[in-house]
C-alpha atoms as a PDB file:
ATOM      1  CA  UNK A   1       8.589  -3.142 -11.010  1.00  0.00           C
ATOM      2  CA  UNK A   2       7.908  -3.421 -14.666  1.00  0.00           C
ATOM      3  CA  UNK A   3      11.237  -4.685 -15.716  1.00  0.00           C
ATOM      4  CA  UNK A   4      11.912  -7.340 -13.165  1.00  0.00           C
ATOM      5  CA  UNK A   5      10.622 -10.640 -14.750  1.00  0.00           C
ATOM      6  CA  UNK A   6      12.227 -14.334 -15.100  1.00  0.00           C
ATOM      7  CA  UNK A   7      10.927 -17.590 -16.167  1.00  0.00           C
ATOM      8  CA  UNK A   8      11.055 -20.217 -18.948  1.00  0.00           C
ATOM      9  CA  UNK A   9      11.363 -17.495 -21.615  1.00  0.00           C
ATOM     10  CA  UNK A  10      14.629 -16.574 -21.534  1.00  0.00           C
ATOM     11  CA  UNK A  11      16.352 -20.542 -20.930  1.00  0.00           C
ATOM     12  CA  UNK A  12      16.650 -20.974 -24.233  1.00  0.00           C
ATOM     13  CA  UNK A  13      19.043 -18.257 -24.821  1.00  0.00           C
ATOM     14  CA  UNK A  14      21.092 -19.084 -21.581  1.00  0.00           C
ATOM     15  CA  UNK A  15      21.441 -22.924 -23.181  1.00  0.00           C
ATOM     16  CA  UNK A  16      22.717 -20.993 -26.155  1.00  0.00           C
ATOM     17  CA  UNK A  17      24.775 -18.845 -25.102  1.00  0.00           C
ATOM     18  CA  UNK A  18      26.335 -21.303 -22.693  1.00  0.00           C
ATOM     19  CA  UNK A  19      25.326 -25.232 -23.071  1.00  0.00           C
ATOM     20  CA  UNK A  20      27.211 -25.252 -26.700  1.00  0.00           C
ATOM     21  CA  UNK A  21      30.393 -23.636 -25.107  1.00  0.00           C
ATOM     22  CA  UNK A  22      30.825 -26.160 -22.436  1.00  0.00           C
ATOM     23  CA  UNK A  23      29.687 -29.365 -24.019  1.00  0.00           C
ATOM     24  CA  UNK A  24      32.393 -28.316 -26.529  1.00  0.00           C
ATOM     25  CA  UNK A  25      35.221 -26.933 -23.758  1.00  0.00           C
ATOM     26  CA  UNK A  26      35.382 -23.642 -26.133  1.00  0.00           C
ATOM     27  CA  UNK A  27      35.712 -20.743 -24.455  1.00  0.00           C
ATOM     28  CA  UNK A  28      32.623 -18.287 -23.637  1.00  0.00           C
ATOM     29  CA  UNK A  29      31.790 -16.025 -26.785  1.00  0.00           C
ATOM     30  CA  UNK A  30      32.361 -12.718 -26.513  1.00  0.00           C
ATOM     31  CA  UNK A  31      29.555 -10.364 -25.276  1.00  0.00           C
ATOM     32  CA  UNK A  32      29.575  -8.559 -27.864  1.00  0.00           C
ATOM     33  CA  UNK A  33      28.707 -11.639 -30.461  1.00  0.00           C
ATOM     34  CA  UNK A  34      25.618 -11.494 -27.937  1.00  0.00           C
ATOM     35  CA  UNK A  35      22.510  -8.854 -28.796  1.00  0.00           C
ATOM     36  CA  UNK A  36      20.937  -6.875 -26.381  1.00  0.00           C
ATOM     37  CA  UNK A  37      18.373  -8.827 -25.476  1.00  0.00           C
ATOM     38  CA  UNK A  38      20.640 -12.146 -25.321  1.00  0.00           C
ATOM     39  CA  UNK A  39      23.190 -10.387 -22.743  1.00  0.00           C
ATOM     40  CA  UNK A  40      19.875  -8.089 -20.877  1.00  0.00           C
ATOM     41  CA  UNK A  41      18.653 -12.252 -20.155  1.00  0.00           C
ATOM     42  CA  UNK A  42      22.229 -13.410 -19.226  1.00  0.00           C
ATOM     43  CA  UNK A  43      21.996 -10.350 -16.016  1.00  0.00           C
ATOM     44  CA  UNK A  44      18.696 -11.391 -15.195  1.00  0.00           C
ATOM     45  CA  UNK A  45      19.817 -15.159 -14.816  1.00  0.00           C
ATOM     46  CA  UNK A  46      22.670 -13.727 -13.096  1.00  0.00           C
ATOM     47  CA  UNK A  47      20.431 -12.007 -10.642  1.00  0.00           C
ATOM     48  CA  UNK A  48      17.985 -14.414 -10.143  1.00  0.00           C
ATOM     49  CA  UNK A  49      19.007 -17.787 -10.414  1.00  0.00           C
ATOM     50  CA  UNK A  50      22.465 -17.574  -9.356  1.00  0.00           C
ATOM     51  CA  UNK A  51      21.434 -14.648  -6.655  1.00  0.00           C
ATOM     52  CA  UNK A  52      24.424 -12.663  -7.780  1.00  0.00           C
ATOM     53  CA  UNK A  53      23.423  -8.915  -7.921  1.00  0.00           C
ATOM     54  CA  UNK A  54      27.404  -8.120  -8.513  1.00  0.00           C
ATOM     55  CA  UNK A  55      28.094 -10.312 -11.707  1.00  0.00           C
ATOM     56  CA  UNK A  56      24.012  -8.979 -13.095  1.00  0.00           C
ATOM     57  CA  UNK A  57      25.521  -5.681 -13.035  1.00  0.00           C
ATOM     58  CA  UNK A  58      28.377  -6.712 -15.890  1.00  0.00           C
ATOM     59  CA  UNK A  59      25.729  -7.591 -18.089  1.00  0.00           C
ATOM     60  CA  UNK A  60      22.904  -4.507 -17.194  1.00  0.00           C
ATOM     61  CA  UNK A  61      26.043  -2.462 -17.908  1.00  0.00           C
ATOM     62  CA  UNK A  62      27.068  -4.370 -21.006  1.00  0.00           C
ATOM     63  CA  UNK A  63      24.115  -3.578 -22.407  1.00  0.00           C
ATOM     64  CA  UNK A  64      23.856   0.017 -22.113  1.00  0.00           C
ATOM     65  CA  UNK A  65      26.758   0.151 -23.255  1.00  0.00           C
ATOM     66  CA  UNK A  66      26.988  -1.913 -26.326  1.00  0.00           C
ATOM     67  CA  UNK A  67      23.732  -1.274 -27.498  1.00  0.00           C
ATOM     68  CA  UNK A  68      23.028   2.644 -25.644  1.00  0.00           C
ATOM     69  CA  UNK A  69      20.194   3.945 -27.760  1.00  0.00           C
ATOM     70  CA  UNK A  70      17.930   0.751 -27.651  1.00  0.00           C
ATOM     71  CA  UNK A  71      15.235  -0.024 -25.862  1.00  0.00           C
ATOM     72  CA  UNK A  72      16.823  -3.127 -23.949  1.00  0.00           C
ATOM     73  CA  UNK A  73      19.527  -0.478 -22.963  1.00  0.00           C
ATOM     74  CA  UNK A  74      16.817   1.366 -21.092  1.00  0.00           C
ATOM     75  CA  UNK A  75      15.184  -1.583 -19.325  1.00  0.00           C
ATOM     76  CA  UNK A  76      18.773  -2.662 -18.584  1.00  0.00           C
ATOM     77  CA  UNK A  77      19.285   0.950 -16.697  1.00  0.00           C
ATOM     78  CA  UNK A  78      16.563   0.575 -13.954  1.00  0.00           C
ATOM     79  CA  UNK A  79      17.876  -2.712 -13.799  1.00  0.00           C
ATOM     80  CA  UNK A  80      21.571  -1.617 -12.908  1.00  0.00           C
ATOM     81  CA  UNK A  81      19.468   0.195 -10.129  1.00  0.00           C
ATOM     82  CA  UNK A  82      17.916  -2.414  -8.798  1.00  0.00           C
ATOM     83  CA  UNK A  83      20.874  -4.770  -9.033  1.00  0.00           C
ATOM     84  CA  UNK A  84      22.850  -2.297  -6.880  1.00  0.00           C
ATOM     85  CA  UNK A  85      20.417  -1.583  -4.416  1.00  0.00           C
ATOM     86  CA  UNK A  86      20.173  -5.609  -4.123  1.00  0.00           C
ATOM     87  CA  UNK A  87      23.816  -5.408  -3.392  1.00  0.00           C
ATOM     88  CA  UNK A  88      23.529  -3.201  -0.946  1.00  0.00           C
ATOM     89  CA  UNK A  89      25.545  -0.188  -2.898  1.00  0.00           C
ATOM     90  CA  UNK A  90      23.335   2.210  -2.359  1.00  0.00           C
ATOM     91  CA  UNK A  91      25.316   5.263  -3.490  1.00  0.00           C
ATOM     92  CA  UNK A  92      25.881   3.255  -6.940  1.00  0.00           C
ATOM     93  CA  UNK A  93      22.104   2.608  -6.852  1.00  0.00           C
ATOM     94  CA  UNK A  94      21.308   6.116  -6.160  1.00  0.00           C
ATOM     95  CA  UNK A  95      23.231   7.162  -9.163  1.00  0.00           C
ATOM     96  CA  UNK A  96      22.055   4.781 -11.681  1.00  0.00           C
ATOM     97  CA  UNK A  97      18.197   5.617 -11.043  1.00  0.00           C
ATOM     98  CA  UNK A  98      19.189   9.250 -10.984  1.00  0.00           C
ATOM     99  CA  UNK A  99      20.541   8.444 -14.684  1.00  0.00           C
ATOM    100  CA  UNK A 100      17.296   6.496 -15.310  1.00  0.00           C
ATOM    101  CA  UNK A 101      15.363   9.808 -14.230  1.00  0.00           C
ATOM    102  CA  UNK A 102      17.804  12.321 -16.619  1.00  0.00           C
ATOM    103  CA  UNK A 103      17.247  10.244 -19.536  1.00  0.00           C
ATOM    104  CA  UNK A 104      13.639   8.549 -18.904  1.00  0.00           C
ATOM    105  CA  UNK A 105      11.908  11.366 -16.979  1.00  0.00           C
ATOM    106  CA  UNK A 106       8.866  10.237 -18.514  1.00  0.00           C
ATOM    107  CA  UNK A 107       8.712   6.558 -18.651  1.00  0.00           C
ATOM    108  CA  UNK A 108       6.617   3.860 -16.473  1.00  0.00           C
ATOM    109  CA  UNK A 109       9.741   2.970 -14.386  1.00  0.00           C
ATOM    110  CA  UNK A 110      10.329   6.412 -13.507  1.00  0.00           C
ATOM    111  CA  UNK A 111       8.267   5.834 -10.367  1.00  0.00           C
ATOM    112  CA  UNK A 112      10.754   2.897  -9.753  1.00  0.00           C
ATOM    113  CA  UNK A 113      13.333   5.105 -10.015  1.00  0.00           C
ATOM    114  CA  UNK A 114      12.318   7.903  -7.810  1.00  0.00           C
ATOM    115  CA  UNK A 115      11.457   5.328  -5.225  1.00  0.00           C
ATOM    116  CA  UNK A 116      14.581   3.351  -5.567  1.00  0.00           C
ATOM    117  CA  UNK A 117      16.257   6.698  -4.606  1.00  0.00           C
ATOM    118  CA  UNK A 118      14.339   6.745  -1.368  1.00  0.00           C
ATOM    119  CA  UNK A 119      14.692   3.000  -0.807  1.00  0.00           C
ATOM    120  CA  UNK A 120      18.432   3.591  -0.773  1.00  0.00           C
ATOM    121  CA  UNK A 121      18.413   5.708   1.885  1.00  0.00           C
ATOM    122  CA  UNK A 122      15.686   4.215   3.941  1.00  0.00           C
ATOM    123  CA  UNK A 123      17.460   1.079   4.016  1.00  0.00           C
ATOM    124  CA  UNK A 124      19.967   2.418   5.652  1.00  0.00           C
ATOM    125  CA  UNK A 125      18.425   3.409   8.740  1.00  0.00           C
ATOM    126  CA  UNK A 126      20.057   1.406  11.204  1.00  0.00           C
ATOM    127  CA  UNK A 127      20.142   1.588  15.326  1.00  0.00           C
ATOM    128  CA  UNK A 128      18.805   5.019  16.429  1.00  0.00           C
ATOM    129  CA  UNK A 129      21.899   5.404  18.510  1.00  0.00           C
ATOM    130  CA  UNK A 130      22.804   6.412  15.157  1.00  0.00           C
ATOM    131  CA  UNK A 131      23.036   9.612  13.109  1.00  0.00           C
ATOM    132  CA  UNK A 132      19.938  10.538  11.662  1.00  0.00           C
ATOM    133  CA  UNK A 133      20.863  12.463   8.353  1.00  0.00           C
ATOM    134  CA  UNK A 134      20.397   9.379   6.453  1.00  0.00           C
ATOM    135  CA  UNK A 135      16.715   9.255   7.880  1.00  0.00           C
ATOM    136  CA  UNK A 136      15.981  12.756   6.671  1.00  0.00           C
ATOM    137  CA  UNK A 137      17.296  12.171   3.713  1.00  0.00           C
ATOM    138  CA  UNK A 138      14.740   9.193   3.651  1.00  0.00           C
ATOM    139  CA  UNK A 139      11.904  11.083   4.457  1.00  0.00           C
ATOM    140  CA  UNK A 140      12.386  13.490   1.812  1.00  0.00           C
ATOM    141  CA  UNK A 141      12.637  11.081  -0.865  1.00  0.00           C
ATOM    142  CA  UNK A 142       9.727   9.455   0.273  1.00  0.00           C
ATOM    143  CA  UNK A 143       7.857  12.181   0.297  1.00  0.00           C
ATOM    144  CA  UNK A 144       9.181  13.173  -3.181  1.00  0.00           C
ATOM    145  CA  UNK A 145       7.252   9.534  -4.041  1.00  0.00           C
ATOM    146  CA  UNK A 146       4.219  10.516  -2.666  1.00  0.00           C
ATOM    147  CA  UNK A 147       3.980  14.316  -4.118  1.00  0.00           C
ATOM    148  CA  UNK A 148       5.442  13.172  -7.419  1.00  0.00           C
ATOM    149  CA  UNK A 149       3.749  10.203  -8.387  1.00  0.00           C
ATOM    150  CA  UNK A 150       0.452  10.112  -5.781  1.00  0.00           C
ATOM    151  CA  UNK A 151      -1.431   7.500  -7.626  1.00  0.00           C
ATOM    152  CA  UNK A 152       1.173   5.115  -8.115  1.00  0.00           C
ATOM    153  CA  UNK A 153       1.709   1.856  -6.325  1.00  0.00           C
ATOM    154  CA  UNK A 154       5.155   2.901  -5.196  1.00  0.00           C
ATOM    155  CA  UNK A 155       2.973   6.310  -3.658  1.00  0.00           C
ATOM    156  CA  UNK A 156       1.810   3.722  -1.024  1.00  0.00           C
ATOM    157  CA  UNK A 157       4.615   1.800  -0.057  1.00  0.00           C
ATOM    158  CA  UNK A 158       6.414   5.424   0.377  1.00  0.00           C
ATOM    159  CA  UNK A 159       3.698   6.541   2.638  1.00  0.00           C
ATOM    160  CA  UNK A 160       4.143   3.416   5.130  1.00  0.00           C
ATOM    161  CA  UNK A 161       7.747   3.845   5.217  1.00  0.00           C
ATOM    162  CA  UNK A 162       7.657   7.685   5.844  1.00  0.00           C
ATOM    163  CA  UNK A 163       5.652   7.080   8.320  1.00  0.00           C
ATOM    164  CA  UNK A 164       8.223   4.536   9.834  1.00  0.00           C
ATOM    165  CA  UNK A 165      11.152   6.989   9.480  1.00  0.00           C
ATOM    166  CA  UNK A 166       9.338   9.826  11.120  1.00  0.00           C
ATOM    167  CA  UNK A 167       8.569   7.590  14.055  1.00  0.00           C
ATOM    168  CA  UNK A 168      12.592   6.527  14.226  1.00  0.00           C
ATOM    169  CA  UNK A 169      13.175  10.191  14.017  1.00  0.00           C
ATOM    170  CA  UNK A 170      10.849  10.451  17.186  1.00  0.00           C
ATOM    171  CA  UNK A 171      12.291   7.297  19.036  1.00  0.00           C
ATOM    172  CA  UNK A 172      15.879   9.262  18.809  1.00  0.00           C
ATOM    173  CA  UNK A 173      14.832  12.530  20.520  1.00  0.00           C
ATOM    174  CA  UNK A 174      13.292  10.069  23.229  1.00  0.00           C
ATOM    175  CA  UNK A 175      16.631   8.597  23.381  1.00  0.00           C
ATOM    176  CA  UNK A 176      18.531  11.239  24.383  1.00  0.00           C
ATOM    177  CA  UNK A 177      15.618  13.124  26.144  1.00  0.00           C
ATOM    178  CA  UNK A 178      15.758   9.973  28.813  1.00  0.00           C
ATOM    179  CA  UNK A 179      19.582  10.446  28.333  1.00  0.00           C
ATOM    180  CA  UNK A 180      19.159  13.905  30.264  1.00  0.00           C
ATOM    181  CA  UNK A 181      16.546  12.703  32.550  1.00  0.00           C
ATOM    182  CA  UNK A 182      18.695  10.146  33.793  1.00  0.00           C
ATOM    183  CA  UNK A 183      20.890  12.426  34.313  1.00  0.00           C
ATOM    184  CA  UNK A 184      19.259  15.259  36.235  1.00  0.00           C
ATOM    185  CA  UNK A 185      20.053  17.930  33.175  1.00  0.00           C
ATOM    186  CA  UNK A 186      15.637  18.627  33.428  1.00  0.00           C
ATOM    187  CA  UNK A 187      15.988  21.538  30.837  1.00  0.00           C
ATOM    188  CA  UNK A 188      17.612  19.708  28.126  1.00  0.00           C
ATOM    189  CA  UNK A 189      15.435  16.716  28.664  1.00  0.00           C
ATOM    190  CA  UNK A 190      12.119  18.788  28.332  1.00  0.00           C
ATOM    191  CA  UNK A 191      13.320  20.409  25.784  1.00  0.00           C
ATOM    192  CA  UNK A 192      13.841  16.598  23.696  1.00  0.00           C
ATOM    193  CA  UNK A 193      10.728  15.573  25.259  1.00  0.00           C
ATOM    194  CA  UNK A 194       8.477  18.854  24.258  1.00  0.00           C
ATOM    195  CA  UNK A 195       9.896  18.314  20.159  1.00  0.00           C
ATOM    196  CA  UNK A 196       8.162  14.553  20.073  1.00  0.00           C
ATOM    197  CA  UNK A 197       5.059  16.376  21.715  1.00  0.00           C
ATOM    198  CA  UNK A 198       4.819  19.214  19.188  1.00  0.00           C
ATOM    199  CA  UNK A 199       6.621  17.943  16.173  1.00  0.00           C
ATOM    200  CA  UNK A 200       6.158  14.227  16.443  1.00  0.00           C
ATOM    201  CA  UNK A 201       2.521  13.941  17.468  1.00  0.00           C
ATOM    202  CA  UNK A 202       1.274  11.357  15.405  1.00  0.00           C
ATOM    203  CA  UNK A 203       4.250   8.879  15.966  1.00  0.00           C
ATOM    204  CA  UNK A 204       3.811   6.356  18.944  1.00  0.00           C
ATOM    205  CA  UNK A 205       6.171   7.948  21.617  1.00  0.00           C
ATOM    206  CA  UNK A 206       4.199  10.665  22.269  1.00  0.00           C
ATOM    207  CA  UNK A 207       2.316   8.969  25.533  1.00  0.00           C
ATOM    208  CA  UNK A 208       5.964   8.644  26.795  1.00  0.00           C
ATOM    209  CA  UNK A 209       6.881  12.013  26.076  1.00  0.00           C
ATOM    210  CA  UNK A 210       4.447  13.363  28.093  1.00  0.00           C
ATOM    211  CA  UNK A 211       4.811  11.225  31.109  1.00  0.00           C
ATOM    212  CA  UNK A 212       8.275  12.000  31.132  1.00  0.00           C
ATOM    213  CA  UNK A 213       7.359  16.039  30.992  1.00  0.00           C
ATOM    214  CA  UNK A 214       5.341  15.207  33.979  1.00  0.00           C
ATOM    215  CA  UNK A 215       8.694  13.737  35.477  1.00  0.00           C
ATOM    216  CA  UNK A 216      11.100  16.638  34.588  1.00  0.00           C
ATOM    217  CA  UNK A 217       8.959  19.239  35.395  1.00  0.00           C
ATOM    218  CA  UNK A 218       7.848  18.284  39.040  1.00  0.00           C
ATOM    219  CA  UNK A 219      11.564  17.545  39.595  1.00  0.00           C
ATOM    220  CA  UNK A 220      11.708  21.144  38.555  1.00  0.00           C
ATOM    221  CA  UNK A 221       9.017  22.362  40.954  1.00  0.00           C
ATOM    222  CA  UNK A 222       6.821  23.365  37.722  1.00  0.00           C
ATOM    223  CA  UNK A 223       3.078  22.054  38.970  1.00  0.00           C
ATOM    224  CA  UNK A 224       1.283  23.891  36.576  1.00  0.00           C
ATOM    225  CA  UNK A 225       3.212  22.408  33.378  1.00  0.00           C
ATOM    226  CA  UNK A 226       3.389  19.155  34.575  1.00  0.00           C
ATOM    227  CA  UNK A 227      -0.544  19.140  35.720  1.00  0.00           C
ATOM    228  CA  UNK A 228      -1.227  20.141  31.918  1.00  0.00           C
ATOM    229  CA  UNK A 229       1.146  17.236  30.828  1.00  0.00           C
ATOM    230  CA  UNK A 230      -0.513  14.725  32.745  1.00  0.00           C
ATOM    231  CA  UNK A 231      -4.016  16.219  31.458  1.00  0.00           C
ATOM    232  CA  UNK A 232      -3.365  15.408  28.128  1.00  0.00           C
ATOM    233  CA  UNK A 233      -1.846  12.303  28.647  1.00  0.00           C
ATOM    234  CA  UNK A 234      -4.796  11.320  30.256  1.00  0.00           C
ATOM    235  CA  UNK A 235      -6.992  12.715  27.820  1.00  0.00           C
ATOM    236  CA  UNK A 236      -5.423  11.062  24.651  1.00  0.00           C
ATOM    237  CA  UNK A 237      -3.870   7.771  26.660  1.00  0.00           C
ATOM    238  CA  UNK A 238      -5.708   7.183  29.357  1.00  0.00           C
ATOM    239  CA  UNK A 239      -4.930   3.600  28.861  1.00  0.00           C
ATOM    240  CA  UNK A 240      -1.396   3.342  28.783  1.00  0.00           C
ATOM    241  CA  UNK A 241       1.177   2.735  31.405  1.00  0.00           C
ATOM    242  CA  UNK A 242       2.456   5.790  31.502  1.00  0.00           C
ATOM    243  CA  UNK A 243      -0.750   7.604  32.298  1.00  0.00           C
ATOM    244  CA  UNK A 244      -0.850   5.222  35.286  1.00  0.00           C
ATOM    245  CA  UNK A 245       3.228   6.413  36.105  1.00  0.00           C
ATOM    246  CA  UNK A 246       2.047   9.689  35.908  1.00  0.00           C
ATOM    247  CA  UNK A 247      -1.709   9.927  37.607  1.00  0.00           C
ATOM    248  CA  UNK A 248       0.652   8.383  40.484  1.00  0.00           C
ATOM    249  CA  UNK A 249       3.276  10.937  40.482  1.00  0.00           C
ATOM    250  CA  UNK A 250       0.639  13.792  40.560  1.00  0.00           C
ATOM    251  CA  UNK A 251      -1.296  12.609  43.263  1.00  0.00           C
ATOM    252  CA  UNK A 252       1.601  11.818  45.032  1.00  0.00           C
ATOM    253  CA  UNK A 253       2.544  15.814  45.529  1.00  0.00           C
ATOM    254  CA  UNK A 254      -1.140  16.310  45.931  1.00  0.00           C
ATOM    255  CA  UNK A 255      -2.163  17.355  42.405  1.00  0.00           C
ATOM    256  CA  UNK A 256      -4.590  16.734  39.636  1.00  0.00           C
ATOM    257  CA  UNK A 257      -3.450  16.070  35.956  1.00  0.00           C
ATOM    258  CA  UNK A 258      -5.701  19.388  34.542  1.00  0.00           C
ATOM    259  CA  UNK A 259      -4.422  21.858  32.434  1.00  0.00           C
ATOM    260  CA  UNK A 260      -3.519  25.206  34.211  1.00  0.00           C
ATOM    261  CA  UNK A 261      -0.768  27.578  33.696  1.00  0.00           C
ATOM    262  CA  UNK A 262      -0.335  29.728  30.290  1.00  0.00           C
ATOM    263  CA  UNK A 263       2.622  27.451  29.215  1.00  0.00           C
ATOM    264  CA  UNK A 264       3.720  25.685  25.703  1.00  0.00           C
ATOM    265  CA  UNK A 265       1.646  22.765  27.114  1.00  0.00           C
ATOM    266  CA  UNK A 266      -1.572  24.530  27.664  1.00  0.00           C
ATOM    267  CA  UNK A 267      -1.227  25.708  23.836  1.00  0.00           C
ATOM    268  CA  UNK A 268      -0.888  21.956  23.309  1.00  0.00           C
ATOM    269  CA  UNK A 269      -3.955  21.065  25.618  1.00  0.00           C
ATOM    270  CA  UNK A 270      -6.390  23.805  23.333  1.00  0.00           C
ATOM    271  CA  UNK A 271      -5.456  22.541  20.406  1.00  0.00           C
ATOM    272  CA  UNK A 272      -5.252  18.803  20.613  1.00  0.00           C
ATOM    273  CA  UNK A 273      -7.992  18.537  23.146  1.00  0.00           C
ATOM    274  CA  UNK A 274     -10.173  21.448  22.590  1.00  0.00           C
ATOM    275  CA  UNK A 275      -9.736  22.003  19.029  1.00  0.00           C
ATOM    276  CA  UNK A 276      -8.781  25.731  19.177  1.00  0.00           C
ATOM    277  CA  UNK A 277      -5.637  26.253  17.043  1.00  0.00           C
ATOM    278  CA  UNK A 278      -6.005  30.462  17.058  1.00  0.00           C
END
């Protein structure tokens, strides 16, 4: 981010601002005696040296509002966003880039914005035993990163993570898919299982998925789905455990993981395997 720098450069200020006052037992000046800049370095020292996002947001806010049409006032904006985020108040964060966005739609940070908005909710993914709206919410701000602002660094970073939130998404419907399975409710558990096949291909639960189709549907009696399950997991994973699980369970009832049938999964089988998506 553009605005978040520290260093030597702004010590001298802090000594002034502060080192005279304390030497002399006088009481801290008023911010307003201070100029934009002056209480703008006071938040950063705040944020960085004392690692106090809370007490950097006085000053960021100070700023805007003392001096609101400067240019300081801006930088000191994106930096109320940050500060938040750092504090974990996302919602606060969320509104303060939005600001940043309304009044800056233009500007470098606006990038840092946009993603900020995403971060927030990102970083609140927790345990997928969870709700998921908050990851939804992720991946749309992520991808409105990546359609937004493609070449930008923040692009990137928004691509890994949406990447990372789709596969959470995936890990849930596993979650309660093997909730069913355990279970003996087949139906509901295929039906879990067959969304991480068809919507969640690319994530890394799909080898499971599959292996536990093969698992619902012969407790079913369905041979020919399961067959095509097992087909593709064997085409796609033929080196993972659960192939093994599943080349087992087939030949175990004295079948062959190949697709046959007309079901969902033989749709699946032409177009992943063979390439024919009409």
């Amino acid at each position: 981010m553009a605005v978040v720098k520290s260093g030597a450069r702004f010590l001298g200020v802090m000594l002034l601002a502060f080192g005279v006052a304390a030497c002399s037992g006088q009481q801290e000046r008023p911010l307003d005696s201070y100029t934009a800049e002056e209480i703008y370095k006071m938040g950063e020292l705040r944020l960085e040296s004392a690692r106090r996002p809370d007490d950097a947001i006085r000053y960021f806010q100070e700023v805007e509002r003392l001096y609101p049409y400067s240019q300081v006032a801006k930088r000191a904006l994106i930096m109320q966003a940050f500060s938040y985020h750092k504090a974990k108040k996302y919602e606060e964060a969320r509104a303060a880039a939005q600001r940043y966005l309304d009044f800056y739609p233009g500007d470098e940070d606006a990038p840092y914005a946009l993603y900020l908005m995403a971060l927030s909710y990102y970083d609140q993914i927790d345990d997928v035993g969870r709700d998921q709206g908050v990851t939804f919410q992720a991946l749309q701000g992520m991808r409105d990163v990546i359609e937004t602002y493609p070449d930008s660094d923040y692009a990137r970073s928004a691509m890994l993570k949406f990447e990372l939130a789709f596969d959470h998404l995936a890990a849930k419907e596993m979650e309660i898919g093997r909730y069913y399975l355990k279970r003996g409710n087949y139906t509901a558990a295929i039906n879990r299982f067959r969304s991480v096949v068809q919507d969640f291909q690319t994530t890394t639960h799909t080898a499971e998925a599959l292996h536990r189709l093969v698992e619902s549907y012969l407790a079913l009696g369905f041979t020919d789905e399961a067959q095509t399950a097992g087909a593709i997991l064997g085409y796609n994973y033929q080196s993972s455990p659960f192939y093994d699980d599943s080349f087992r369970l087939l030949k175990g009832r004295g079948l062959n993981p190949e697709a046959v049938g007309d079901s969902w999964l033989r749709s699946v089988y032409r177009q992943m395997i063979k390439g024919e998506w009409l």
